[in-house]
Protein backbone atom coordinates (compact mmCIF):
# COMPACT_ATOMS: atom_id res chain seq x y z
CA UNK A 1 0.00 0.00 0.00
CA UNK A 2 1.28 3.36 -1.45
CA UNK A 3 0.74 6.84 -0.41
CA UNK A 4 -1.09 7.13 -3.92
CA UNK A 5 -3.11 4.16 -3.23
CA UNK A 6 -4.11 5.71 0.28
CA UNK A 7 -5.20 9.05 -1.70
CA UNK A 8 -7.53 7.15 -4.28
CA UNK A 9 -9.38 4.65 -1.70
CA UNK A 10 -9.45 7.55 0.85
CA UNK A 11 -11.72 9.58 -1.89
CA UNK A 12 -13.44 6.35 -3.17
CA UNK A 13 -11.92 7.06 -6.83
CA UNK A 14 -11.86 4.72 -9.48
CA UNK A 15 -8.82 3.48 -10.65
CA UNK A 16 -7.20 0.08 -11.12
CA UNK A 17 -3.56 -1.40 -9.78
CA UNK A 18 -1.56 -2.53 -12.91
CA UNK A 19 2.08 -4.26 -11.64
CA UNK A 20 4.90 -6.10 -13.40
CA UNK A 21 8.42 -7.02 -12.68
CA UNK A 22 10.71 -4.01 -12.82
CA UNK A 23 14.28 -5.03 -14.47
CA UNK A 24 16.57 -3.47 -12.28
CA UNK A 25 18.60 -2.22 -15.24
CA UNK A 26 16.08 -0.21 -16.59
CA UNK A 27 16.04 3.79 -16.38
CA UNK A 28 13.64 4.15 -18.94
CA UNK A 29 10.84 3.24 -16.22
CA UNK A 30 7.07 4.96 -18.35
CA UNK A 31 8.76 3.38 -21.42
CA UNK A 32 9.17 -0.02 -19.53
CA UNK A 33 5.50 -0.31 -17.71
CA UNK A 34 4.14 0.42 -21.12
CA UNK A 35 5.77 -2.23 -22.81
CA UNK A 36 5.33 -4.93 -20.03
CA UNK A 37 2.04 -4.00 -19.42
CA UNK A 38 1.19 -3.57 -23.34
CA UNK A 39 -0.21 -0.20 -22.51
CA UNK A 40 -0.39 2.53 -25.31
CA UNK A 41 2.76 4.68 -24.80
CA UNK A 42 0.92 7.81 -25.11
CA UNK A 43 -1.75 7.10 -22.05
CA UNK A 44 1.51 6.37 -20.10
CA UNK A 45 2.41 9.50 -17.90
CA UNK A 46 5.81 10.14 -16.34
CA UNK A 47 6.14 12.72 -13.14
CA UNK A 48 8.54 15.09 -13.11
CA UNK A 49 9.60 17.48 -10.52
CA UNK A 50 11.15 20.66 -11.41
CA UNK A 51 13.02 23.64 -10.00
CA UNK A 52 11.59 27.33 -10.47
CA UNK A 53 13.44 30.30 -10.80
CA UNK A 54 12.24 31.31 -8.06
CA UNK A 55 13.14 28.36 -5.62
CA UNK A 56 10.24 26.66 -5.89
CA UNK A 57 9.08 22.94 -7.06
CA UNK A 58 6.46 22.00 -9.62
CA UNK A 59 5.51 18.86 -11.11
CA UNK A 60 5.09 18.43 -14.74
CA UNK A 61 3.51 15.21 -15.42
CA UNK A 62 3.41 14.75 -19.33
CA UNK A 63 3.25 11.32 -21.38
CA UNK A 64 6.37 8.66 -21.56
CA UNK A 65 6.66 9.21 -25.30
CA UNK A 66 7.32 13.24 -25.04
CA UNK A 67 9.36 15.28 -23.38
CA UNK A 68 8.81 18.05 -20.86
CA UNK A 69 8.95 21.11 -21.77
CA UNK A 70 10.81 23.62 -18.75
CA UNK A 71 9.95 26.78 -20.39
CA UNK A 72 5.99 25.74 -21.03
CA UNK A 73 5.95 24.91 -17.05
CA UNK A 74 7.49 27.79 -15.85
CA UNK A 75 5.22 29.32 -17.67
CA UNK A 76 2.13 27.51 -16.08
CA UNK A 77 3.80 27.97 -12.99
CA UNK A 78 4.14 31.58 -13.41
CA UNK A 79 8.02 31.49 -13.56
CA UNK A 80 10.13 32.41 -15.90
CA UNK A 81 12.11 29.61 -16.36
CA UNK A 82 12.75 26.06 -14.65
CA UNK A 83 15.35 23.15 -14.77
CA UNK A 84 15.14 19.45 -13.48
CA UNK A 85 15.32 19.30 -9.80
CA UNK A 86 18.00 17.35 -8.53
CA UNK A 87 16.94 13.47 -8.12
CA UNK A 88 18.06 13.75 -4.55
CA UNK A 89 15.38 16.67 -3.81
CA UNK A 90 12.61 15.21 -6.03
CA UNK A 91 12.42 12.06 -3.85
CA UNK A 92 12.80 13.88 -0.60
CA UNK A 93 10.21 16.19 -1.42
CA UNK A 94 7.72 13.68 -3.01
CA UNK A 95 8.56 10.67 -1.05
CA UNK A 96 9.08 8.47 -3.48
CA UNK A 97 12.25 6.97 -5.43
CA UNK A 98 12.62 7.69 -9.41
CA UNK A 99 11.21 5.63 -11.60
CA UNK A 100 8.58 5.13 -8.59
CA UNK A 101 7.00 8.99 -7.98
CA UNK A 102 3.47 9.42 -8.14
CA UNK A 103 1.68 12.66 -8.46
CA UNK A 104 -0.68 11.34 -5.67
CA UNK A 105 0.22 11.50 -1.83
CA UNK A 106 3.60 13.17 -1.99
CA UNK A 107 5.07 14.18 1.29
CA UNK A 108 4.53 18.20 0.67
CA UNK A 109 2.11 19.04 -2.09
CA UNK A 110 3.71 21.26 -4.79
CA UNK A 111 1.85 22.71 -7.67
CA UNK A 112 1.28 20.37 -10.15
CA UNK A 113 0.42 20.61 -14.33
CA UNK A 114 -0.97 17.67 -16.13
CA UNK A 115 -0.01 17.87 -20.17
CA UNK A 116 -3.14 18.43 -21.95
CA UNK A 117 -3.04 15.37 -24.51
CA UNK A 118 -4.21 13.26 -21.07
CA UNK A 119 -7.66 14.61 -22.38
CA UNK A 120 -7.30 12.56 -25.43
CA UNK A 121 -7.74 9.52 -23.47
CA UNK A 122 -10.69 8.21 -21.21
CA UNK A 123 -8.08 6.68 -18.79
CA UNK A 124 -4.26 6.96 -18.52
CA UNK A 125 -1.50 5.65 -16.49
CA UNK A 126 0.31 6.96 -13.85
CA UNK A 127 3.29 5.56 -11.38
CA UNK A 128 1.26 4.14 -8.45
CA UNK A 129 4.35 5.15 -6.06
CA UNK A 130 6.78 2.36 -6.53
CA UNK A 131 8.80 0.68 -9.25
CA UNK A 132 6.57 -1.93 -10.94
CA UNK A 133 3.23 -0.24 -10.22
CA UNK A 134 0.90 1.62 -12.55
CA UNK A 135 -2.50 3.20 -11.82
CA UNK A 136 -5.36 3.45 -14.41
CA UNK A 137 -7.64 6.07 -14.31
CA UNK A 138 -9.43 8.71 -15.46
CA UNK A 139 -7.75 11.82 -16.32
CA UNK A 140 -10.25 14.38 -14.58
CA UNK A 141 -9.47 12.12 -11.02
CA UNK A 142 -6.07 12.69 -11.24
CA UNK A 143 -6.68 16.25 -11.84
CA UNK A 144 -8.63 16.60 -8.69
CA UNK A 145 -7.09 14.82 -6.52
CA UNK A 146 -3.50 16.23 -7.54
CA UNK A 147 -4.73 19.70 -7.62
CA UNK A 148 -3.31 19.89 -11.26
CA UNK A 149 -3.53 22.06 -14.12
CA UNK A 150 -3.87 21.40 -17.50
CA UNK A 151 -1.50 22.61 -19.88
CA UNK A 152 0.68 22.52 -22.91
CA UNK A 153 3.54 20.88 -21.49
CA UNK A 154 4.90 18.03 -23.84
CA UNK A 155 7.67 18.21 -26.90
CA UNK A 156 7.32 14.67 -29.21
């Protein structure tokens, strides 16, 4: 049980638990729960936490087959610009490992932007908190219960 998990049967949400076995070599981890779970790449979405000029953190969540795009969530963030936080900081602040961070139940809540393609899809995919574990559900659930806002975020 998962901090994320916690979150969604705390709020009675619908979502599923998707799991596999996570090869210990891989980095690559949306790209690797998408092809052992034979999920569609694009309903696969990979959190990110980033710094803000301004010392703050944001999350960009945006899918596994894309890029983030700093500028486009400083922007959304009302920053001017952002870089990757350091791994180090992203799991202390989230609680979580890499490969493993959720955008559900992190440890302090930072403000959080969901990449708008997630509206192309009735349900997408999103790290259930540890390596190995995927949550399906529907977009407009992970927007409430993350707090997020939608925006252009993603670079294919």
């Amino acid at each position: 049980m998962t901090p994320a998990i916690r979150v969604l049967e705390r709020d009675g949400a619908t979502f599923e638990l998707l799991s596999y076995e996570h090869d210990p070599r891989s980095a690559a981890y949306g790209e690797e729960a998408a092809s052992a779970l034979s999920l569609d790449p694009r309903s696969v979405f990979k959190t990110l936490v980033a710094q803000l000029d301004d010392g703050r953190l944001a999350v960009g969540i945006v899918p596994v087959t894309a890029q983030l795009v700093l500028k486009a969530l400083a922007k959304a963030a009302g920053a001017r610009r952002a870089n990757m936080a350091e791994a180090t900081e992203a799991e202390r602040v989230t609680g979580y490992v890499l490969g493993g961070i959720s955008p559900l139940g992190q440890k302090k809540h930072l403000p959080t932007f969901l990449d708008e393609s997630a509206e192309d899809f009735a349900e997408i995919h999103v790290s259930g908190g540890r390596r190995g574990l995927e949550i399906r559900l529907a977009p407009d659930i992970l927007v409430r219960l993350s707090n997020a806002r939608l925006a252009p975020l993603a670079r294919y």
